[in-house]
C-alpha atoms as a PDB file:
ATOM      1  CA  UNK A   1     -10.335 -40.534  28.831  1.00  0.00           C
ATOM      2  CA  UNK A   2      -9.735 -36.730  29.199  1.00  0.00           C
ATOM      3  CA  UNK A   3     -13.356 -35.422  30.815  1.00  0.00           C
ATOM      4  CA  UNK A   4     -15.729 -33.942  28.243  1.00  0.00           C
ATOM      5  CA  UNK A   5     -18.829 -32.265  28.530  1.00  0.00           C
ATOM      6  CA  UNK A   6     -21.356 -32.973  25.371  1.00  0.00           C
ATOM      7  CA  UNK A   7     -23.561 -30.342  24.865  1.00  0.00           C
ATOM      8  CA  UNK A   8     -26.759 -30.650  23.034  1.00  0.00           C
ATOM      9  CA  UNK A   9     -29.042 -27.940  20.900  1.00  0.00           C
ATOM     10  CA  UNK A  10     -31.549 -27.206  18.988  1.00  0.00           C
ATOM     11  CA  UNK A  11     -35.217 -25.263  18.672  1.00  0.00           C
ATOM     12  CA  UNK A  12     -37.946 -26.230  20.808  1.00  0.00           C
ATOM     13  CA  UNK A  13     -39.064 -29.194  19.997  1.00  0.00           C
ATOM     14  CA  UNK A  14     -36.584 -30.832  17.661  1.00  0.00           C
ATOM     15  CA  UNK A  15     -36.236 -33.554  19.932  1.00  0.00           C
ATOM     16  CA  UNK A  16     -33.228 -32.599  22.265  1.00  0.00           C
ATOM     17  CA  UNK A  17     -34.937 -34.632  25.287  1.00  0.00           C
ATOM     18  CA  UNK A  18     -34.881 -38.150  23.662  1.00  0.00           C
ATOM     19  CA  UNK A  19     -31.674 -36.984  21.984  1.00  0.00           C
ATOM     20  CA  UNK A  20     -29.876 -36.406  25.533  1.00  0.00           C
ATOM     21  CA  UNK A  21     -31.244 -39.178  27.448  1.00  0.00           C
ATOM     22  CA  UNK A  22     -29.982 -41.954  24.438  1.00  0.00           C
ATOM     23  CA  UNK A  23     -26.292 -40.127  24.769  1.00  0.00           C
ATOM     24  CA  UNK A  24     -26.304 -40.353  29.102  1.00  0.00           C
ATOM     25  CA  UNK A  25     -27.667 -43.805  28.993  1.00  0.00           C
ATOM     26  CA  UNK A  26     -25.072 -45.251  26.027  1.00  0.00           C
ATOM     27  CA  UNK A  27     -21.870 -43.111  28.536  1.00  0.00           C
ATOM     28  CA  UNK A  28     -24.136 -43.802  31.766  1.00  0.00           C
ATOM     29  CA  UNK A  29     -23.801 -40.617  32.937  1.00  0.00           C
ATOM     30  CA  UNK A  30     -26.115 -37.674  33.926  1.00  0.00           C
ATOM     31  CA  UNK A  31     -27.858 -34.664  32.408  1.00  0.00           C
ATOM     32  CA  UNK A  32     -27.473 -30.894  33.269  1.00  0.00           C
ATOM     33  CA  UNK A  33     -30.801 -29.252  31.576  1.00  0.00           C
ATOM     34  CA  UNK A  34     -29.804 -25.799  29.907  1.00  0.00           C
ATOM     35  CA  UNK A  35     -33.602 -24.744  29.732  1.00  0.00           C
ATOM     36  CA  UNK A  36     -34.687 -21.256  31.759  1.00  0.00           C
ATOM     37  CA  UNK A  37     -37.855 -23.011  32.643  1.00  0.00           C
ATOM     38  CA  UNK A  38     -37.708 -26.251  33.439  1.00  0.00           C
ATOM     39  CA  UNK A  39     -35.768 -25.358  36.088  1.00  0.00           C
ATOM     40  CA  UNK A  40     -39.508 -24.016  38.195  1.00  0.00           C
ATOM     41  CA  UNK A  41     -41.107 -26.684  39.643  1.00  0.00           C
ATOM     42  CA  UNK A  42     -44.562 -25.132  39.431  1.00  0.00           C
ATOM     43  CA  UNK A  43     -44.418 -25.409  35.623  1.00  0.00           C
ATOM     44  CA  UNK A  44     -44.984 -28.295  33.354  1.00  0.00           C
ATOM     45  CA  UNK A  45     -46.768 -28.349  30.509  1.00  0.00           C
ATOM     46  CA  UNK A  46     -46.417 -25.287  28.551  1.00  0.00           C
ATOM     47  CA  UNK A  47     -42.569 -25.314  29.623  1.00  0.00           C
ATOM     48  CA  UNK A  48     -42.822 -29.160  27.675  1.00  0.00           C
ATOM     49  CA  UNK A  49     -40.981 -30.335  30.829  1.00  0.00           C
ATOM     50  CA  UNK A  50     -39.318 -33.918  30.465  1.00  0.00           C
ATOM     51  CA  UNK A  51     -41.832 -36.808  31.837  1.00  0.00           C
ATOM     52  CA  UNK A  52     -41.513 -37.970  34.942  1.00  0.00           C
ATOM     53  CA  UNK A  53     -40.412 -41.520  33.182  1.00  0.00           C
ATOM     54  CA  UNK A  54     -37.417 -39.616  31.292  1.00  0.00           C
ATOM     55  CA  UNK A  55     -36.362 -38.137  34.455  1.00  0.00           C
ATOM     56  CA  UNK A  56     -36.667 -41.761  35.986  1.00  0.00           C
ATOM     57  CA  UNK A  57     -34.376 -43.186  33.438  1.00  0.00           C
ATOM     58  CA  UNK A  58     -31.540 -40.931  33.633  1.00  0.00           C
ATOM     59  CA  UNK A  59     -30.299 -38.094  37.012  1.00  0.00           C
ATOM     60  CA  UNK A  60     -31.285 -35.057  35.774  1.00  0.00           C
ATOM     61  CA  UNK A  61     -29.983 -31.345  36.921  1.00  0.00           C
ATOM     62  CA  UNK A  62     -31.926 -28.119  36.888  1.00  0.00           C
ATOM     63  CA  UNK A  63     -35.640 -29.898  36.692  1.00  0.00           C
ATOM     64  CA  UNK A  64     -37.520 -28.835  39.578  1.00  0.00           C
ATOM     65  CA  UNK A  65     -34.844 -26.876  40.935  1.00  0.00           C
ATOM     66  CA  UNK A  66     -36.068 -23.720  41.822  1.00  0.00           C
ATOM     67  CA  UNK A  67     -39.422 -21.885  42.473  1.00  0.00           C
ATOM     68  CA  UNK A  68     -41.009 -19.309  40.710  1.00  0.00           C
ATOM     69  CA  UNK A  69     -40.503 -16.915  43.024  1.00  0.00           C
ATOM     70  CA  UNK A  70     -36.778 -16.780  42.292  1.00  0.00           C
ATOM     71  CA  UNK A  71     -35.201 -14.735  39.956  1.00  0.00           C
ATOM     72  CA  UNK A  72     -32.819 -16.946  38.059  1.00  0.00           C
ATOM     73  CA  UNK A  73     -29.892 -15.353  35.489  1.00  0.00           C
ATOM     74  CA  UNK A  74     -27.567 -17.008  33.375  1.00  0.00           C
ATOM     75  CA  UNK A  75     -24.860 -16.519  35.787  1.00  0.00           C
ATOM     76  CA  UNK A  76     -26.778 -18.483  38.328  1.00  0.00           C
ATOM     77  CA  UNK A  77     -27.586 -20.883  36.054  1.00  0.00           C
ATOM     78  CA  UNK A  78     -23.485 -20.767  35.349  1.00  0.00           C
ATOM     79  CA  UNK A  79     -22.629 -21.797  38.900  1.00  0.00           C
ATOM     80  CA  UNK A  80     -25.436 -24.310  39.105  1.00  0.00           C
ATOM     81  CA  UNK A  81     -24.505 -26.194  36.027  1.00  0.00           C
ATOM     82  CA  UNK A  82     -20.644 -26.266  36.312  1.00  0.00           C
ATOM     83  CA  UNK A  83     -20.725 -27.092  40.285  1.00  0.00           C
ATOM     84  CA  UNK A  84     -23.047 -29.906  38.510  1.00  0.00           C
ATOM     85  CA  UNK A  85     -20.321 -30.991  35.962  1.00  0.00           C
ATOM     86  CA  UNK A  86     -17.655 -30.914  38.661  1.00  0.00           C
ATOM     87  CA  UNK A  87     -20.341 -33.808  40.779  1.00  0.00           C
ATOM     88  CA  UNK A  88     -20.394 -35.557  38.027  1.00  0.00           C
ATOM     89  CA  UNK A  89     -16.873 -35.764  36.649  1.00  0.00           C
ATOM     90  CA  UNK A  90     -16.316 -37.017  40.168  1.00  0.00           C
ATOM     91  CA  UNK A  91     -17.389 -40.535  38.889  1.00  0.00           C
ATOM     92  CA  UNK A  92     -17.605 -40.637  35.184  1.00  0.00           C
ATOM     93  CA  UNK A  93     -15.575 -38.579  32.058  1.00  0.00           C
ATOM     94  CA  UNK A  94     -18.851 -37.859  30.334  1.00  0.00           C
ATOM     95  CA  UNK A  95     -21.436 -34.969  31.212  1.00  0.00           C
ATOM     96  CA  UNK A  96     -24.620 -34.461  28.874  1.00  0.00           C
ATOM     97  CA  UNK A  97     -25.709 -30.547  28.806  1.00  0.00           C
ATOM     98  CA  UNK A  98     -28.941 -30.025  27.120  1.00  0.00           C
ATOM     99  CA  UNK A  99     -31.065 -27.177  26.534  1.00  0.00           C
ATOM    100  CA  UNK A 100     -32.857 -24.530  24.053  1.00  0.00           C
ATOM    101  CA  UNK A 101     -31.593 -21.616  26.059  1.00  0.00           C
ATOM    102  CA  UNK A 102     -28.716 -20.345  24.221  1.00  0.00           C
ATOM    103  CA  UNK A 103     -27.657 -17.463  26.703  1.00  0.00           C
ATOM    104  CA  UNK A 104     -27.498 -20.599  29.560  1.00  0.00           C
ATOM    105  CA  UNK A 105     -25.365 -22.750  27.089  1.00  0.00           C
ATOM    106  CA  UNK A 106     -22.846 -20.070  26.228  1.00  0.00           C
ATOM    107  CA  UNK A 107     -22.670 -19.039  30.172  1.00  0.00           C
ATOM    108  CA  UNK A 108     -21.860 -22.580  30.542  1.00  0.00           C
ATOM    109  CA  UNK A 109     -19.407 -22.891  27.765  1.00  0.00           C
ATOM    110  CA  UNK A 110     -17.658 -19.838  27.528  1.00  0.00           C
ATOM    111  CA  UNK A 111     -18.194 -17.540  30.988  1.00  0.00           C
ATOM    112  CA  UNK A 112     -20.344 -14.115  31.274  1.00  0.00           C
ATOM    113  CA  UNK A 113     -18.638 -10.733  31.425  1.00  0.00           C
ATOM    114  CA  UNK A 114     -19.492  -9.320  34.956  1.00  0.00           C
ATOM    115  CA  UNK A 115     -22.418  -6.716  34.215  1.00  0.00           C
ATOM    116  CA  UNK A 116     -22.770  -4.291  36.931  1.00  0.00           C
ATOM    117  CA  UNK A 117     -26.143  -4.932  38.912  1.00  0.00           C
ATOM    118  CA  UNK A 118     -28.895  -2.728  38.347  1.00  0.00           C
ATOM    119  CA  UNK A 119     -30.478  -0.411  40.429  1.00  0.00           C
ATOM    120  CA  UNK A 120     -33.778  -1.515  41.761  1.00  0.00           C
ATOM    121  CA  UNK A 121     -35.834   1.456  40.996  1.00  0.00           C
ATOM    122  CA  UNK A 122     -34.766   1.228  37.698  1.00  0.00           C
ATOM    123  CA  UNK A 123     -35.602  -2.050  37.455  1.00  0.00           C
ATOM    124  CA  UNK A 124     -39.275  -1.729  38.542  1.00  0.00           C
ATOM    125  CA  UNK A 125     -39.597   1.582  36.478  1.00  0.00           C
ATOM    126  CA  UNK A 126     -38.700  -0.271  33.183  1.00  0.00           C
ATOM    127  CA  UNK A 127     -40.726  -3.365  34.832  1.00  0.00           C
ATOM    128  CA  UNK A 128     -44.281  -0.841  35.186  1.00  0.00           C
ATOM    129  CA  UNK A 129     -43.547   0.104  31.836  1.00  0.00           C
ATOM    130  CA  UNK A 130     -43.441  -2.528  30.102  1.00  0.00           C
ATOM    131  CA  UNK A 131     -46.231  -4.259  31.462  1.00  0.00           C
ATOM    132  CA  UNK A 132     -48.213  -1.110  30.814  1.00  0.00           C
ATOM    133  CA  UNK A 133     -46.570  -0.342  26.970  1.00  0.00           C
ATOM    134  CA  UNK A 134     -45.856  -3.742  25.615  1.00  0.00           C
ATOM    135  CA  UNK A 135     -42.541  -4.252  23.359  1.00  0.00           C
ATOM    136  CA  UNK A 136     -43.201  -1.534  21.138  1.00  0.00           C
ATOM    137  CA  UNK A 137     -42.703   1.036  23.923  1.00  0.00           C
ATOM    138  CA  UNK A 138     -39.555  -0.885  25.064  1.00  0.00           C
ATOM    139  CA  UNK A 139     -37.959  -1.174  21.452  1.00  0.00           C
ATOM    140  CA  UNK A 140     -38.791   2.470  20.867  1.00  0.00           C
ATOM    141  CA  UNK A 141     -36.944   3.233  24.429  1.00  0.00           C
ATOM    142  CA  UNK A 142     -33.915   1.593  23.104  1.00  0.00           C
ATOM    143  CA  UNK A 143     -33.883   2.965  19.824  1.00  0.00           C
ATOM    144  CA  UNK A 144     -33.559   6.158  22.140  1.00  0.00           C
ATOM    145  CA  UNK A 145     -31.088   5.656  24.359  1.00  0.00           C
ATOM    146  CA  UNK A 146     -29.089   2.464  23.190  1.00  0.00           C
ATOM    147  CA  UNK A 147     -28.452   2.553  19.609  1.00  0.00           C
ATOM    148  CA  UNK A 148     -25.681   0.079  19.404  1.00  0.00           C
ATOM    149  CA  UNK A 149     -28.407  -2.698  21.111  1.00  0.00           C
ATOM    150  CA  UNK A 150     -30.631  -1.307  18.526  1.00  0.00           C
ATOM    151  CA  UNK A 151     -28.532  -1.781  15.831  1.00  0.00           C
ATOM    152  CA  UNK A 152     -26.174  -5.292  17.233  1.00  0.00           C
ATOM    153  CA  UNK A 153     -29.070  -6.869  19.838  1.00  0.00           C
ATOM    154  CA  UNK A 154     -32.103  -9.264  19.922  1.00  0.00           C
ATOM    155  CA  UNK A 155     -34.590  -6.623  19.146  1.00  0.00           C
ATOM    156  CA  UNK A 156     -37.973  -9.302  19.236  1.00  0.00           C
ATOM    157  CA  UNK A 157     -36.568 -10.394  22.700  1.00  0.00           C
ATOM    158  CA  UNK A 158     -38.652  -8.519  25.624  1.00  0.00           C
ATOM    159  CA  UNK A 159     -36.051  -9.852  28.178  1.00  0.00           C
ATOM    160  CA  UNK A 160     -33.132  -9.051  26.368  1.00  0.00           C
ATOM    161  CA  UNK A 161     -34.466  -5.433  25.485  1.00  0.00           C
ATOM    162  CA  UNK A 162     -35.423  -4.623  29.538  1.00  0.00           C
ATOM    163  CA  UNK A 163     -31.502  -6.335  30.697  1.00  0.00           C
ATOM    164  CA  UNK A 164     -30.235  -3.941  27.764  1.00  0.00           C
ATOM    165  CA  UNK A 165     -32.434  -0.835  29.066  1.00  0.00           C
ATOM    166  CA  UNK A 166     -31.696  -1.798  32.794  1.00  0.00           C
ATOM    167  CA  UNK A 167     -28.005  -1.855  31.973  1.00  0.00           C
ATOM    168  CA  UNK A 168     -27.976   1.446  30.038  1.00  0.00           C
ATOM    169  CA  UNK A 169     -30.371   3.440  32.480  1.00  0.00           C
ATOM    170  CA  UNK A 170     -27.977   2.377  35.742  1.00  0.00           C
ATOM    171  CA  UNK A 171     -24.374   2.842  34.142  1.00  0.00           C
ATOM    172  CA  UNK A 172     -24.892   5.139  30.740  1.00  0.00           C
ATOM    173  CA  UNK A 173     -23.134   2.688  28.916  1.00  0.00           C
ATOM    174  CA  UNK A 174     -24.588  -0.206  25.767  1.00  0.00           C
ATOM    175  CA  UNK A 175     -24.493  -3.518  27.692  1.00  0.00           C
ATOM    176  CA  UNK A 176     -22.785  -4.684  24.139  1.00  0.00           C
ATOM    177  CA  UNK A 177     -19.812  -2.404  24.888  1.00  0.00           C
ATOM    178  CA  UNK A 178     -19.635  -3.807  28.177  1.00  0.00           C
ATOM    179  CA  UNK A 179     -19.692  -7.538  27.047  1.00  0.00           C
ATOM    180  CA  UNK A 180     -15.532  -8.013  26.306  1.00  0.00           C
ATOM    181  CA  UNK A 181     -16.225 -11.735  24.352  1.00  0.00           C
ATOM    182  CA  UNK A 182     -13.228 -12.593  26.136  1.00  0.00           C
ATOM    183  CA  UNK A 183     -13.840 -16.886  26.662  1.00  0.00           C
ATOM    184  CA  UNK A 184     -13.087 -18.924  29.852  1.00  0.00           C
ATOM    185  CA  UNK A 185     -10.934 -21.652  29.439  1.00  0.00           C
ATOM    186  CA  UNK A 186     -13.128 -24.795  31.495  1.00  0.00           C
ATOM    187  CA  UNK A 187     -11.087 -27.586  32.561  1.00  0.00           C
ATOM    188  CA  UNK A 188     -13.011 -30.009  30.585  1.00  0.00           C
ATOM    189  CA  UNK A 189     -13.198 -30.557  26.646  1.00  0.00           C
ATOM    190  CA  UNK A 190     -16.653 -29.689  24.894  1.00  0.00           C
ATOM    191  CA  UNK A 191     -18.567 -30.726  21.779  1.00  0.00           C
ATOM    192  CA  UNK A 192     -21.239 -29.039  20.869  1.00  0.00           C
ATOM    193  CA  UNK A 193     -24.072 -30.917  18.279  1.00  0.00           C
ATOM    194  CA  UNK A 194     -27.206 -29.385  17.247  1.00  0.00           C
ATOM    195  CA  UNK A 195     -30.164 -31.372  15.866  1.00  0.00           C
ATOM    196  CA  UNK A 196     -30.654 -30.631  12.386  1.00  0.00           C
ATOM    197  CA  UNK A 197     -34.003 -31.132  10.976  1.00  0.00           C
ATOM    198  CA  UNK A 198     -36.277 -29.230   8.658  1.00  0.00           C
ATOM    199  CA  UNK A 199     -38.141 -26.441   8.979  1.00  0.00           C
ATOM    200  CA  UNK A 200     -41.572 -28.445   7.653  1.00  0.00           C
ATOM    201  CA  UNK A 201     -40.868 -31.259  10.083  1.00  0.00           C
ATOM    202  CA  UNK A 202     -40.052 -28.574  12.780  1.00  0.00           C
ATOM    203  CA  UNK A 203     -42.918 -26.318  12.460  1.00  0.00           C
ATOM    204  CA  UNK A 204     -45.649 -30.078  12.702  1.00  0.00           C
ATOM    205  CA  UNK A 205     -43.783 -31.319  15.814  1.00  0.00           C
ATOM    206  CA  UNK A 206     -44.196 -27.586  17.180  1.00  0.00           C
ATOM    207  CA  UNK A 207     -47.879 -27.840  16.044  1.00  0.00           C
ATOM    208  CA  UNK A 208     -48.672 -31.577  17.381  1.00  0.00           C
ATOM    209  CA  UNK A 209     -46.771 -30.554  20.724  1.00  0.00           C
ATOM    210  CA  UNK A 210     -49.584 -27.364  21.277  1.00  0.00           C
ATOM    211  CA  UNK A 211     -52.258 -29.507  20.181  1.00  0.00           C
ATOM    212  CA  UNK A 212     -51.222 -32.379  22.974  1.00  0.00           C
ATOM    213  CA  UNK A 213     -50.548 -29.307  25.659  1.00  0.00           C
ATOM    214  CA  UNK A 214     -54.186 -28.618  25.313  1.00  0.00           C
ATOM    215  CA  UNK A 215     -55.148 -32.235  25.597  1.00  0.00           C
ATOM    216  CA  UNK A 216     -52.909 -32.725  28.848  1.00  0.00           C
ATOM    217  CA  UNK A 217     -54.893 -29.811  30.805  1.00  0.00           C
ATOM    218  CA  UNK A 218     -52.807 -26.884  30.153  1.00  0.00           C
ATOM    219  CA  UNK A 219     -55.922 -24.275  30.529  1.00  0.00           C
ATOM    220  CA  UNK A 220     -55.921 -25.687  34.441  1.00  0.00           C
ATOM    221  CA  UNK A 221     -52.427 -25.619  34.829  1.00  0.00           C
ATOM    222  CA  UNK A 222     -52.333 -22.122  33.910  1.00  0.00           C
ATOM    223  CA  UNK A 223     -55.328 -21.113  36.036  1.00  0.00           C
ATOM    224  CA  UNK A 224     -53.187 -22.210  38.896  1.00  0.00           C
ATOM    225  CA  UNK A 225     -50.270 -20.125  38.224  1.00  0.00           C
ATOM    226  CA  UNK A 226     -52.650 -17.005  36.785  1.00  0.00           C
ATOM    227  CA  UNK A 227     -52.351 -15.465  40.301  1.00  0.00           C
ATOM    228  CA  UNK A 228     -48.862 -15.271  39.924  1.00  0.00           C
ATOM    229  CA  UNK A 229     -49.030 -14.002  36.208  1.00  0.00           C
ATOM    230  CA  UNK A 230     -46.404 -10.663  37.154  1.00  0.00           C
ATOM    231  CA  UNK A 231     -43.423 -13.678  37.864  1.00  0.00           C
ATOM    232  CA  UNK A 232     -40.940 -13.324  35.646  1.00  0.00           C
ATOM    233  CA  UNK A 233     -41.275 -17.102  35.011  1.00  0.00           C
ATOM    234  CA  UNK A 234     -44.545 -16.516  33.517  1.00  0.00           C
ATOM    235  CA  UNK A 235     -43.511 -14.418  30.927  1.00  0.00           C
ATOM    236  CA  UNK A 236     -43.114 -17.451  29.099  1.00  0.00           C
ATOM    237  CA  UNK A 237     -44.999 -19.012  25.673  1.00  0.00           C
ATOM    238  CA  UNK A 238     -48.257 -21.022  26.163  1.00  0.00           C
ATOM    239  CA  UNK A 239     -48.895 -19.245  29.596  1.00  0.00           C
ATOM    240  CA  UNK A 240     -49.141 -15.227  28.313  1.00  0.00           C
ATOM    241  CA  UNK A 241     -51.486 -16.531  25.889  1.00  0.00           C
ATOM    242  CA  UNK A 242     -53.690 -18.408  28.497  1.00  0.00           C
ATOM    243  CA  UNK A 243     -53.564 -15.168  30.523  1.00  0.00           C
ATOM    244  CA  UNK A 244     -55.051 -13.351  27.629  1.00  0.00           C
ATOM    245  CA  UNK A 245     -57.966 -15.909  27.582  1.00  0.00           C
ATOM    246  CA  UNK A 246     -58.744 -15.918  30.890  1.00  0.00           C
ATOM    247  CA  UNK A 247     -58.954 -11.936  30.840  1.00  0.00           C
ATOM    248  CA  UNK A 248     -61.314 -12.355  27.921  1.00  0.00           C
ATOM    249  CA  UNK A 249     -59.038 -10.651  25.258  1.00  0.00           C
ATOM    250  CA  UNK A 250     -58.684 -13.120  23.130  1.00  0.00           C
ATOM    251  CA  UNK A 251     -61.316 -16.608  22.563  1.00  0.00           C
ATOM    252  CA  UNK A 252     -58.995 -20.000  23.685  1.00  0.00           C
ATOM    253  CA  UNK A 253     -58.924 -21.057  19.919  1.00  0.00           C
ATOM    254  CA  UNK A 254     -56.724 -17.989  19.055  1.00  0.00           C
ATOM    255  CA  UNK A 255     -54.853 -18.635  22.620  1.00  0.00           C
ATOM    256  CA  UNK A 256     -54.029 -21.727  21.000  1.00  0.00           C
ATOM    257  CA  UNK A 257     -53.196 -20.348  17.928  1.00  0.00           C
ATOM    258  CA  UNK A 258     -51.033 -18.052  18.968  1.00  0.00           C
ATOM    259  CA  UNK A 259     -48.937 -20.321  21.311  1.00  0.00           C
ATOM    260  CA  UNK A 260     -48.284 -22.660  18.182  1.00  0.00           C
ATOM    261  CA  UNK A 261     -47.630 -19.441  16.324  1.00  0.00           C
ATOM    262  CA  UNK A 262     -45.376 -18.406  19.080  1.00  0.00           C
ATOM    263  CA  UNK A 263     -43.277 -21.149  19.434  1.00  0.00           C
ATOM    264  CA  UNK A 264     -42.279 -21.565  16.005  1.00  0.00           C
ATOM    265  CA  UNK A 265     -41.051 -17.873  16.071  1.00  0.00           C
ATOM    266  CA  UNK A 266     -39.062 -18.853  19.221  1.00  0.00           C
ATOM    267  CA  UNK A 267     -37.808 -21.816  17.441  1.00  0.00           C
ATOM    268  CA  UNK A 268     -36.447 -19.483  14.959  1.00  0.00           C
ATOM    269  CA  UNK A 269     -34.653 -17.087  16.757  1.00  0.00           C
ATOM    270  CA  UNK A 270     -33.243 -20.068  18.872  1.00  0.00           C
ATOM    271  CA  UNK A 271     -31.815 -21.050  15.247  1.00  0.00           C
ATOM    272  CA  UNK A 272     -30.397 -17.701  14.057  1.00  0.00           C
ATOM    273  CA  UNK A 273     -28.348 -18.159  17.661  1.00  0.00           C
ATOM    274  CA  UNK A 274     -27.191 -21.273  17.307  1.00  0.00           C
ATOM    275  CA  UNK A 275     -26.675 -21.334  14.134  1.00  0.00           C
ATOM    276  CA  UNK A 276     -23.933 -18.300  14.768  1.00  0.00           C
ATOM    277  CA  UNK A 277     -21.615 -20.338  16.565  1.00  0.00           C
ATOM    278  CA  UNK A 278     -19.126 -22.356  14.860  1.00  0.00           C
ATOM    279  CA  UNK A 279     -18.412 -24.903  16.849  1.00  0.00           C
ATOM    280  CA  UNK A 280     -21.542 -26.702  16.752  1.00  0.00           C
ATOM    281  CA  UNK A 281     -22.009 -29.802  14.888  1.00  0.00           C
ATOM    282  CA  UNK A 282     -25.255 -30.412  12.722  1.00  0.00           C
ATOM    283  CA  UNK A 283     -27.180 -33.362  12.889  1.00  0.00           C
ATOM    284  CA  UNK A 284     -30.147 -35.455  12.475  1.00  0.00           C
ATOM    285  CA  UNK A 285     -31.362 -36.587  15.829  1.00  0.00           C
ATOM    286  CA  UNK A 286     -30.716 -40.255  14.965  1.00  0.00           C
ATOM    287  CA  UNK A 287     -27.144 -39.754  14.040  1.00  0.00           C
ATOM    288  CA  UNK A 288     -25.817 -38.289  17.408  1.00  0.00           C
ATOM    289  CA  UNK A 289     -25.085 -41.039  19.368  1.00  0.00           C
ATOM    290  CA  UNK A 290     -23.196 -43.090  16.518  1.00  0.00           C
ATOM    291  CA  UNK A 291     -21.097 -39.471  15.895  1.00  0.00           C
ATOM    292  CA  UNK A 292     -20.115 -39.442  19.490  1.00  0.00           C
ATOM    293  CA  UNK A 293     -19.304 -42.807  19.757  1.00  0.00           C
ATOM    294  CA  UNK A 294     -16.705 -42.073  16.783  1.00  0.00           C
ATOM    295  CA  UNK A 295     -15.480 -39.074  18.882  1.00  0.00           C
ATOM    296  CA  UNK A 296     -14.780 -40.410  21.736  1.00  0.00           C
END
């Protein structure tokens, strides 16, 4: 059997987990996460972190991998996950990738253009103003000086706008003019299936999943990493909110509130990206496994 890598999608909570681990237990083989959180072992429960029975039942990759503290890109997360592939072809045809992150999964599939690095200074100038502005001030700065983001980019996105401004304020050139779309050719054959499910069933499993990180002690978990609240990795859904509590801007019913509200817009612009490529599959969580069984 020629070595393939199946690679599963979908929106936050759509049910890629249980999806992934039913696919490596049927090929008994392992699963690279492609999730730009789960990945920190100090976070858990607002990061909806696989259980520690999943992880039991099937070797995962890029849980608990790295620490807050480090600044993790999609090309790091490239090297990580194919060195991880190449392990695992070693001893079976089959690799699961699974994830949400759609920047990871196409660094994975299809290679990164090499972006120059940006200047430090920069960096912590855009860094001081954004965490003094908010995303207005950053989507105003690009309108300014990077048009063709403006008008081609992921304009909602706060990390996507300050890579774009980064970019443009150290080279004087669109980071979309530098990205050539030119795809690397992996030595292994890829199929790509999203979960399809509806937006009504989406939007309650997005609702029910908030409702049981409250129950599970998220308010302490985030207490624990509020010192560290300036981490990158905390710029994440279901702890900014918490931070706002805590700092007494907003009461912990509308924290809550907003992290459900949140998500789901998360969940929707993960769709509007996967839905853009091609290549992927559609289908109902329950159907995977018997459509790669056909496959392969």
């Amino acid at each position: 059997m020629t070595k393939t890598c199946i690679v599963i999608v979908g929106p936050t909570a759509s049910g890629k987990t249980a999806a992934a681990i039913e696919v490596a237990q049927y090929f008994n083989t392992e699963i690279i996460s492609a999730d730009s959180r789960q990945c920190f072992t100090e976070l858990d429960i607002a990061v909806a972190k696989p259980t520690t029975e999943q992880l039991s039942l099937v070797p995962h990759h890029f849980i608990n991998s790295h620490s807050i503290t480090d600044n993790v890109t999609a090309a790091d997360f490239e090297s990580f996950a194919l060195a991880a592939a190449d392990k695992i072809f070693e001893k079976n045809n089959i690799a699961v990738l699974c994830g949400g992150t759609g920047l990871y999964i196409k660094a994975f599939t299809e290679g990164l253009d090499a972006i120059p690095p940006t200047d430090n200074n920069i960096k912590n100038e855009i860094a001081e103003s954004y965490k003094r502005e908010g995303l207005g001030w950053l989507q105003n700065k690009i309108k300014e000086t990077d048009l063709l983001f403006w008008e081609k980019g992921e304009n909602q996105n706060p990390h996507r706008l300050i890579r774009a401004l980064e970019v443009f304020m150290t080279t004087g050139i669109s980071i979309i003019a530098q990205q050539k779309k030119i795809k690397k050719v992996r030595p292994f054959n890829i199929i790509k299936v999203g979960i399809e499910i509806t937006r009504e069933v989406l939007y309650h499993r997005i609702n029910n999943r908030v409702d049981g990180m409250q129950e599970h002690g998220l308010e302490n978990e985030a207490k624990l990493l509020y010192p560290n609240k300036e981490l990158n990795a905390l710029q994440t859904v279901g702890y900014r909110e918490m931070f706002d509590f805590f700092e007494g801007k907003i009461s912990k019913e509308k924290a809550f509130e907003l992290i459900k509200q949140n998500s789901r817009h998360y969940a929707k612009r993960q769709l509007t990206w996967f839905k853009k490529d091609e290549e992927i599959i559609w289908l109902p969580q329950d159907k995977i496994l018997s459509y790669l069984q056909n496959k392969l």
